[in-house]
PDB file of N, CA and C in Angstrom:
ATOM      1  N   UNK A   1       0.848  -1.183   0.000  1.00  0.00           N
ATOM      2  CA  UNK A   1       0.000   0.000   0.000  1.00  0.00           C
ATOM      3  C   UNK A   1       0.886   1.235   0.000  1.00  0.00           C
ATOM      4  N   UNK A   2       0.463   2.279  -0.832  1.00  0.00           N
ATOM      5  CA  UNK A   2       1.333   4.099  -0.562  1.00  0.00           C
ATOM      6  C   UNK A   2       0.736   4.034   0.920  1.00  0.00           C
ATOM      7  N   UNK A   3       2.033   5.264   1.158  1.00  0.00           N
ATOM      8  CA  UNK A   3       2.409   5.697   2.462  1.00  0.00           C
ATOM      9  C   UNK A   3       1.522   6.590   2.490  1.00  0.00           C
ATOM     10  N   UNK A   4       1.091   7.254   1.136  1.00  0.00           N
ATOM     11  CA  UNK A   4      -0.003   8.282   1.314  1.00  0.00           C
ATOM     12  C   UNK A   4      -1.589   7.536   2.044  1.00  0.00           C
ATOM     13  N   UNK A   5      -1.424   6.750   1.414  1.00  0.00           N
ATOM     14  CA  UNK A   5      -3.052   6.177   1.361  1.00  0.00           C
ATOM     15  C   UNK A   5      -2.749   5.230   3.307  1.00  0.00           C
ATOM     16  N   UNK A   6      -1.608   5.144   3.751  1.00  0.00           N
ATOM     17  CA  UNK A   6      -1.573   4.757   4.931  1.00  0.00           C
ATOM     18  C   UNK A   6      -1.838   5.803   5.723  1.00  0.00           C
ATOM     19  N   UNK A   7      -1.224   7.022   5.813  1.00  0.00           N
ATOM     20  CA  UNK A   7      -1.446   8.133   6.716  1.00  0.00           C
ATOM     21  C   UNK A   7      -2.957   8.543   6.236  1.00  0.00           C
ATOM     22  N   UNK A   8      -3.560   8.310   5.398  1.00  0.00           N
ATOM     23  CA  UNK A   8      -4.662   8.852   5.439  1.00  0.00           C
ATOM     24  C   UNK A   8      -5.814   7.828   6.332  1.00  0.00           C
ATOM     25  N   UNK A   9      -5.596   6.178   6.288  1.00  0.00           N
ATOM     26  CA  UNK A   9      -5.936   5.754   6.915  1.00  0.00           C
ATOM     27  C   UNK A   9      -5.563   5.835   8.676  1.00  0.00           C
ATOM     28  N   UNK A  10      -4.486   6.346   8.912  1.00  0.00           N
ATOM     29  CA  UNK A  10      -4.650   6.040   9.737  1.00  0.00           C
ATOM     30  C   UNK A  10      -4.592   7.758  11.014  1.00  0.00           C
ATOM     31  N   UNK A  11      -4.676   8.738   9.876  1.00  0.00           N
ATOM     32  CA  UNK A  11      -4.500  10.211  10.355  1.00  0.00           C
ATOM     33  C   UNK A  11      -6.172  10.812  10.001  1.00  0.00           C
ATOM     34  N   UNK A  12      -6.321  10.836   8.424  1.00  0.00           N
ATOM     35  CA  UNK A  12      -7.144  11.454   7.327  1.00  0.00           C
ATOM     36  C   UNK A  12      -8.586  11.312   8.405  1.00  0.00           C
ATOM     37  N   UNK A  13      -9.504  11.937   7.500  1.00  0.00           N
ATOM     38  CA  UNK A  13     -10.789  11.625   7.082  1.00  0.00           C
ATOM     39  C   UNK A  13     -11.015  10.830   6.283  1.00  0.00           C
ATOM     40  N   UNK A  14     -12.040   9.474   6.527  1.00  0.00           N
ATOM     41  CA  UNK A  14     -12.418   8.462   5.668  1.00  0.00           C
ATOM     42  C   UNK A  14     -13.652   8.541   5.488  1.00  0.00           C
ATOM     43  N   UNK A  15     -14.583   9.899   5.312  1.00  0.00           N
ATOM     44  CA  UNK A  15     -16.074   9.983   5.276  1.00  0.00           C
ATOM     45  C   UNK A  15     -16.853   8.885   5.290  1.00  0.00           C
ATOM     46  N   UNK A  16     -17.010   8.409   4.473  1.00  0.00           N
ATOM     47  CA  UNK A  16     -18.460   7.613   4.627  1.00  0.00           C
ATOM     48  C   UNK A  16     -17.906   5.933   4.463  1.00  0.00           C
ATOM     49  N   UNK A  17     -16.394   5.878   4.248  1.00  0.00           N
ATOM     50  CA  UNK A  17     -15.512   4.753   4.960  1.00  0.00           C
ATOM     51  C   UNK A  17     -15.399   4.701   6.232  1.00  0.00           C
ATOM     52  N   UNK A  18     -15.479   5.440   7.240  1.00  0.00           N
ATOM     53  CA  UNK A  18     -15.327   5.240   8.224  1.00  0.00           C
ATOM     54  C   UNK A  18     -15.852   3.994   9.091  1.00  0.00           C
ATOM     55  N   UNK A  19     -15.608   3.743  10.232  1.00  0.00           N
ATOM     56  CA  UNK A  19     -16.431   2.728  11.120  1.00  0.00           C
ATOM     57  C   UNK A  19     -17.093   3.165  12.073  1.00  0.00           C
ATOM     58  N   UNK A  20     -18.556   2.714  12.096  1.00  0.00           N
ATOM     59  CA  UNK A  20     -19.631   3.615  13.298  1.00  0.00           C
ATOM     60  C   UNK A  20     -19.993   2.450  14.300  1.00  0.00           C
ATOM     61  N   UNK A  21     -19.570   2.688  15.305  1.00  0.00           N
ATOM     62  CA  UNK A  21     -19.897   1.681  16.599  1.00  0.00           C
ATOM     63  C   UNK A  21     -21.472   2.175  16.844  1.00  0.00           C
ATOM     64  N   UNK A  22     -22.056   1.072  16.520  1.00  0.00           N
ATOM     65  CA  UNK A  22     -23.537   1.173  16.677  1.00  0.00           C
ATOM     66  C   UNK A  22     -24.087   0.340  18.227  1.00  0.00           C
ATOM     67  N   UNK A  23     -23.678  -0.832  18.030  1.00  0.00           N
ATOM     68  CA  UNK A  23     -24.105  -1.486  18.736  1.00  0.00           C
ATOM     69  C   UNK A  23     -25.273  -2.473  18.623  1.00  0.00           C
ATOM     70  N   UNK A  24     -26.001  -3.314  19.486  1.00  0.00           N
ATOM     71  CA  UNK A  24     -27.156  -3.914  18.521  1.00  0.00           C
ATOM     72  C   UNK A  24     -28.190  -3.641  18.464  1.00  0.00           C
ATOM     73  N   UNK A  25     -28.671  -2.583  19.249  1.00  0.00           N
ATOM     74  CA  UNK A  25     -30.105  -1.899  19.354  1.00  0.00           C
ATOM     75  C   UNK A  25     -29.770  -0.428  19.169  1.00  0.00           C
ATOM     76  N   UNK A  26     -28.317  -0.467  18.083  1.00  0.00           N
ATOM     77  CA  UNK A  26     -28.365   1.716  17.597  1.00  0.00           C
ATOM     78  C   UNK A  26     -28.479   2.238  18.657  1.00  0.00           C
ATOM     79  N   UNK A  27     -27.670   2.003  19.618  1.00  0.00           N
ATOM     80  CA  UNK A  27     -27.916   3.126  20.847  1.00  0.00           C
ATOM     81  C   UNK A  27     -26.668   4.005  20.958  1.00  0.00           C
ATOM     82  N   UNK A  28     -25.907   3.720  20.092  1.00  0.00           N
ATOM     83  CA  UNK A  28     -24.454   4.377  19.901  1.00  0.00           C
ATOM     84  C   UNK A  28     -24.592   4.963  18.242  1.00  0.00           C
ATOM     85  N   UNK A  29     -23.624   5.965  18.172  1.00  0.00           N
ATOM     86  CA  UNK A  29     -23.452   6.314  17.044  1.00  0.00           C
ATOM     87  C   UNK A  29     -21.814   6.875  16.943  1.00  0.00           C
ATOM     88  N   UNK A  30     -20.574   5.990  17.543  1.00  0.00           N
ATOM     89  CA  UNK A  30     -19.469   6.635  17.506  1.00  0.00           C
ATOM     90  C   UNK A  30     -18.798   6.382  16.352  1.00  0.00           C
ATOM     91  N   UNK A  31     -18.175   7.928  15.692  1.00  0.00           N
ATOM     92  CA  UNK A  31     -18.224   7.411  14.202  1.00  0.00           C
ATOM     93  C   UNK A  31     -16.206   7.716  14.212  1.00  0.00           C
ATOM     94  N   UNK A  32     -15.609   6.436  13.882  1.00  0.00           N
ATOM     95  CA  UNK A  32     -14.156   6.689  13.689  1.00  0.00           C
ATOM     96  C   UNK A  32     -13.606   6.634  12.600  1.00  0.00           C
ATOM     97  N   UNK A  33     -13.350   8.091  12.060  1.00  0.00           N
ATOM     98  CA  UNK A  33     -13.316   8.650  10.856  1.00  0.00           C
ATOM     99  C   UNK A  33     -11.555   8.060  10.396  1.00  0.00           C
ATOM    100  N   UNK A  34     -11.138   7.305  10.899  1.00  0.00           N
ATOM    101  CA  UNK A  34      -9.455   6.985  10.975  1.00  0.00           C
ATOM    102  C   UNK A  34      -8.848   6.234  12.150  1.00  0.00           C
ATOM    103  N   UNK A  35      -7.926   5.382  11.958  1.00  0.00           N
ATOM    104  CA  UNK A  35      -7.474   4.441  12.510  1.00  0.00           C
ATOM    105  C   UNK A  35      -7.345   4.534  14.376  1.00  0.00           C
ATOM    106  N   UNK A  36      -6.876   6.319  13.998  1.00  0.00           N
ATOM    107  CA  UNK A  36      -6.581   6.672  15.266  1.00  0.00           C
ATOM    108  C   UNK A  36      -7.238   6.994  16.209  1.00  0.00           C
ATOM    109  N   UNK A  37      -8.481   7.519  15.277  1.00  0.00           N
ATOM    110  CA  UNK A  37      -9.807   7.691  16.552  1.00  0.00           C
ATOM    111  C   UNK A  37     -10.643   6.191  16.484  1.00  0.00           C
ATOM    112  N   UNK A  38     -10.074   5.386  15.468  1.00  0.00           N
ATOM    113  CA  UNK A  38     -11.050   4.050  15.966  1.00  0.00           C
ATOM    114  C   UNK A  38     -10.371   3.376  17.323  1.00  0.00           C
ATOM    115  N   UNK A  39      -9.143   3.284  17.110  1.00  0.00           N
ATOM    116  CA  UNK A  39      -8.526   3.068  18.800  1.00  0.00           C
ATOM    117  C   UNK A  39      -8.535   4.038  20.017  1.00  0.00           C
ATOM    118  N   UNK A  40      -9.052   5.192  19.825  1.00  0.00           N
ATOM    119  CA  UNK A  40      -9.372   6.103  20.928  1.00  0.00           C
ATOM    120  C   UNK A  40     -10.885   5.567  21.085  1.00  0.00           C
ATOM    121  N   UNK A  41     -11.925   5.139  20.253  1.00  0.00           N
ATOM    122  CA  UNK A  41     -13.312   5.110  20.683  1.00  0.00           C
ATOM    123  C   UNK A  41     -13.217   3.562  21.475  1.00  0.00           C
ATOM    124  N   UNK A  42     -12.306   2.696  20.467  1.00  0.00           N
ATOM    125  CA  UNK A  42     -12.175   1.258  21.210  1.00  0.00           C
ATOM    126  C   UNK A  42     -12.254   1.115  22.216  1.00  0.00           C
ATOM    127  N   UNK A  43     -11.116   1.711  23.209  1.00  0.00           N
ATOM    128  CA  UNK A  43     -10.787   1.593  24.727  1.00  0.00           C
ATOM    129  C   UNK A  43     -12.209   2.109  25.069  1.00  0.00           C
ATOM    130  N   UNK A  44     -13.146   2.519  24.785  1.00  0.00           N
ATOM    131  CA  UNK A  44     -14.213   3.208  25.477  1.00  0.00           C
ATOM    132  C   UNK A  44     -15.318   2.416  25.465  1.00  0.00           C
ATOM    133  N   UNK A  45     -15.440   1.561  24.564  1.00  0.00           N
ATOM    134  CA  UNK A  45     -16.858   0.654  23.549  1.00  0.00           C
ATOM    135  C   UNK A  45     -17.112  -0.401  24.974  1.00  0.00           C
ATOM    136  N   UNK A  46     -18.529  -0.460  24.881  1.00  0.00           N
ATOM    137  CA  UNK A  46     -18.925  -1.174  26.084  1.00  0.00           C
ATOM    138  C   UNK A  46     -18.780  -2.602  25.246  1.00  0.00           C
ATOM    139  N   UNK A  47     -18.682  -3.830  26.156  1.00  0.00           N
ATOM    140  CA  UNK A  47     -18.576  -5.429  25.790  1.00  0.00           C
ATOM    141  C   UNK A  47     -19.577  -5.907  24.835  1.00  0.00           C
ATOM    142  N   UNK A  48     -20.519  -5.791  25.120  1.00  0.00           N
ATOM    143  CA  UNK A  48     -21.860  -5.678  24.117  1.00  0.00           C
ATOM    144  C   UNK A  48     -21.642  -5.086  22.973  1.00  0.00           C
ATOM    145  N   UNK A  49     -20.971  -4.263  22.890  1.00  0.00           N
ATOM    146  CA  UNK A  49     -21.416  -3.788  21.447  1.00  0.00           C
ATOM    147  C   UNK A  49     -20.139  -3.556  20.964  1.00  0.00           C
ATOM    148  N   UNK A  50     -19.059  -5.010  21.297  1.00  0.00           N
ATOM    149  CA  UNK A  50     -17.491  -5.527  20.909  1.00  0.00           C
ATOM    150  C   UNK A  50     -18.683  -6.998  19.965  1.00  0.00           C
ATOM    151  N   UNK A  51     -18.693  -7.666  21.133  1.00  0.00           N
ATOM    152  CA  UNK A  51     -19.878  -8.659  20.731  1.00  0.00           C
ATOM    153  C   UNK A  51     -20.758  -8.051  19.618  1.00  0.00           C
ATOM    154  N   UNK A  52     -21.223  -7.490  19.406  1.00  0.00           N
ATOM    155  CA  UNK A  52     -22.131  -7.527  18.260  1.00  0.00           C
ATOM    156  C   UNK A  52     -21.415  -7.036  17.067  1.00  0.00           C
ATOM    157  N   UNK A  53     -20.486  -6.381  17.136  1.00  0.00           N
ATOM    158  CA  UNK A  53     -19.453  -6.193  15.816  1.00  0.00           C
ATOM    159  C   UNK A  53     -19.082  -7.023  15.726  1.00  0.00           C
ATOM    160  N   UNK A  54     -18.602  -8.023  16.841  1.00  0.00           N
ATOM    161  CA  UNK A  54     -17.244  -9.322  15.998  1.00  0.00           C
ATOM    162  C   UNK A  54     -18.452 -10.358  15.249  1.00  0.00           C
ATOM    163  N   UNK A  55     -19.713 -10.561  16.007  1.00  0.00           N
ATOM    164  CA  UNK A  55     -20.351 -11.834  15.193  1.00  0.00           C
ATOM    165  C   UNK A  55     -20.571 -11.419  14.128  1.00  0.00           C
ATOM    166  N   UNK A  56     -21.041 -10.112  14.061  1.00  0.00           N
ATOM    167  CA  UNK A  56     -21.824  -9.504  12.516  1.00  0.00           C
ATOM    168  C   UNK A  56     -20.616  -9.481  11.565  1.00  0.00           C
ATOM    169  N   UNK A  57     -18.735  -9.477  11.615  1.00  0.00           N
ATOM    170  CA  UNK A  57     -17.762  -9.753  11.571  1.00  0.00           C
ATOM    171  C   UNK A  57     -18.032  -8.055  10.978  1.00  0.00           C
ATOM    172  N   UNK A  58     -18.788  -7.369  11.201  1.00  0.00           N
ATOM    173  CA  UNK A  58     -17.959  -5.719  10.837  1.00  0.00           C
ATOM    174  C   UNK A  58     -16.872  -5.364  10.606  1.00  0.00           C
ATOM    175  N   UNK A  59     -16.021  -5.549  11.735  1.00  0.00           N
ATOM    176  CA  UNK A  59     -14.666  -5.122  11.795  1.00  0.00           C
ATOM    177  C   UNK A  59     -13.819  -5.623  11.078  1.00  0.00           C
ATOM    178  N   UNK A  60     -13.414  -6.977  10.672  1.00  0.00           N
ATOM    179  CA  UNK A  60     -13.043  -7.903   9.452  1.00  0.00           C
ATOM    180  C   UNK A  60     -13.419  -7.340   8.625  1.00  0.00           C
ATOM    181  N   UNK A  61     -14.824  -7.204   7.965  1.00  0.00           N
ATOM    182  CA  UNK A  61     -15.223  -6.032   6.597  1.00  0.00           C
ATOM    183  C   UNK A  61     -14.600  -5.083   6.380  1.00  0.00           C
ATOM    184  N   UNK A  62     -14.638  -4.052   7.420  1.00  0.00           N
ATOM    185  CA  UNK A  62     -13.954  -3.192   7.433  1.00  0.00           C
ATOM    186  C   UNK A  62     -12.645  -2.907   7.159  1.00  0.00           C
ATOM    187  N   UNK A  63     -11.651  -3.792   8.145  1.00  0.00           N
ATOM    188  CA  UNK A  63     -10.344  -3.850   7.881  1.00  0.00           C
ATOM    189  C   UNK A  63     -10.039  -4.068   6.604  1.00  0.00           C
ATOM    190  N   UNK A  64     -10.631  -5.344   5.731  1.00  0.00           N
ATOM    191  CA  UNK A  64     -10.004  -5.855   4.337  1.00  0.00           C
ATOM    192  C   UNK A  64     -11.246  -5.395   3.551  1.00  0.00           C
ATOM    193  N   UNK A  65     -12.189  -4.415   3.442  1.00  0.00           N
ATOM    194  CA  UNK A  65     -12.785  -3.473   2.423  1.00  0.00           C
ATOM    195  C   UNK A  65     -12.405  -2.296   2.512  1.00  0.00           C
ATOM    196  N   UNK A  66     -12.093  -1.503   3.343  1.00  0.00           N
ATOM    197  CA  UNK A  66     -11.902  -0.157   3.660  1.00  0.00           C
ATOM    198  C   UNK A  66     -10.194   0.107   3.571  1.00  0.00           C
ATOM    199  N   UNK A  67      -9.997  -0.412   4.723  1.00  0.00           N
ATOM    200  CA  UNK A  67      -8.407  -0.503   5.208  1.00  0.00           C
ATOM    201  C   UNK A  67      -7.282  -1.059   4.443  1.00  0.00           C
ATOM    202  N   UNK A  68      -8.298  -1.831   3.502  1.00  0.00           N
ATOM    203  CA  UNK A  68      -7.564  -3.155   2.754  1.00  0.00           C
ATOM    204  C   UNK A  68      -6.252  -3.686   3.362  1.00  0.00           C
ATOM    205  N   UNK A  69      -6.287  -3.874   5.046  1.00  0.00           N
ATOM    206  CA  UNK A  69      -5.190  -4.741   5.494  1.00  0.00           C
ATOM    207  C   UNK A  69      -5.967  -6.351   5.699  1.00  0.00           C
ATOM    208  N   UNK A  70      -5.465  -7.197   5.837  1.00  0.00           N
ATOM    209  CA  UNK A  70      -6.137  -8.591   6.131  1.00  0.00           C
ATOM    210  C   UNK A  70      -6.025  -8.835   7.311  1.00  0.00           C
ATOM    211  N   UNK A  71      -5.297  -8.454   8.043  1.00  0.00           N
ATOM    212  CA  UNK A  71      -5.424  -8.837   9.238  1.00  0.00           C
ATOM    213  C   UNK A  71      -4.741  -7.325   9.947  1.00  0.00           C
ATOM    214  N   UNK A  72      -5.609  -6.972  10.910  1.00  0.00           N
ATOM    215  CA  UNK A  72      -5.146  -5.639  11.909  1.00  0.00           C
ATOM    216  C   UNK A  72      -3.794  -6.153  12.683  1.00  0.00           C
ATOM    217  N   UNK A  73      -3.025  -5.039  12.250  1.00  0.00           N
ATOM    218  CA  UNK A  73      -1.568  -5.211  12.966  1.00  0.00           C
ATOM    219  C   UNK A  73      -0.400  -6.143  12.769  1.00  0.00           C
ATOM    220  N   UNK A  74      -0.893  -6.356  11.183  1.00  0.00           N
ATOM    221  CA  UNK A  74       0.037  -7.398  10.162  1.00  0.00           C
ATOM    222  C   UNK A  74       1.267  -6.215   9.272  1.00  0.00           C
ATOM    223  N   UNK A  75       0.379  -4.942   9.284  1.00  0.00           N
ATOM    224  CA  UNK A  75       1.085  -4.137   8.110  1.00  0.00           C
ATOM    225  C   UNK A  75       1.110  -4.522   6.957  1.00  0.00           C
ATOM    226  N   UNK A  76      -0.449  -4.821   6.249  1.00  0.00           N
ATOM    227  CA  UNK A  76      -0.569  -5.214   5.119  1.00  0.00           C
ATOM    228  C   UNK A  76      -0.409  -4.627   4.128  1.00  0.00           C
TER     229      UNK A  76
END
């Protein structure tokens, strides 16, 4: 991947790429526009609504549609 298209993932704005911690009844709307605020909202995300992203496998989508890494923290 460019170094450009890395700092943008992981600095930038990814508008409507981004990832929105919803949860499973939409009671959240935290929207992490980049890598760096998705690990600032992480530490915060209640257990429940870790659980309902990993079964729905969101975050997997995300990573290898958006991020296009395959696995988080491989440096794909």
């Amino acid at each position: 991947m460019q170094q450009r298209h890395k700092k943008k993932y992981a600095q930038g704005e990814m508008g409507e790429n981004s990832f929105v911690f919803k949860g499973e009844e939409g009671r959240l709307n935290l929207v992490a526009n980049n890598l760096l605020m998705f690990l600032h909202i992480a530490k915060g995300v209640d257990i429940d609504t870790w659980v309902y992203h990993l079964k729905r496998k969101d975050l997997t989508n995300w990573f290898r549609g958006t991020v296009h890494d395959e696995e988080p923290g491989e440096g794909g």
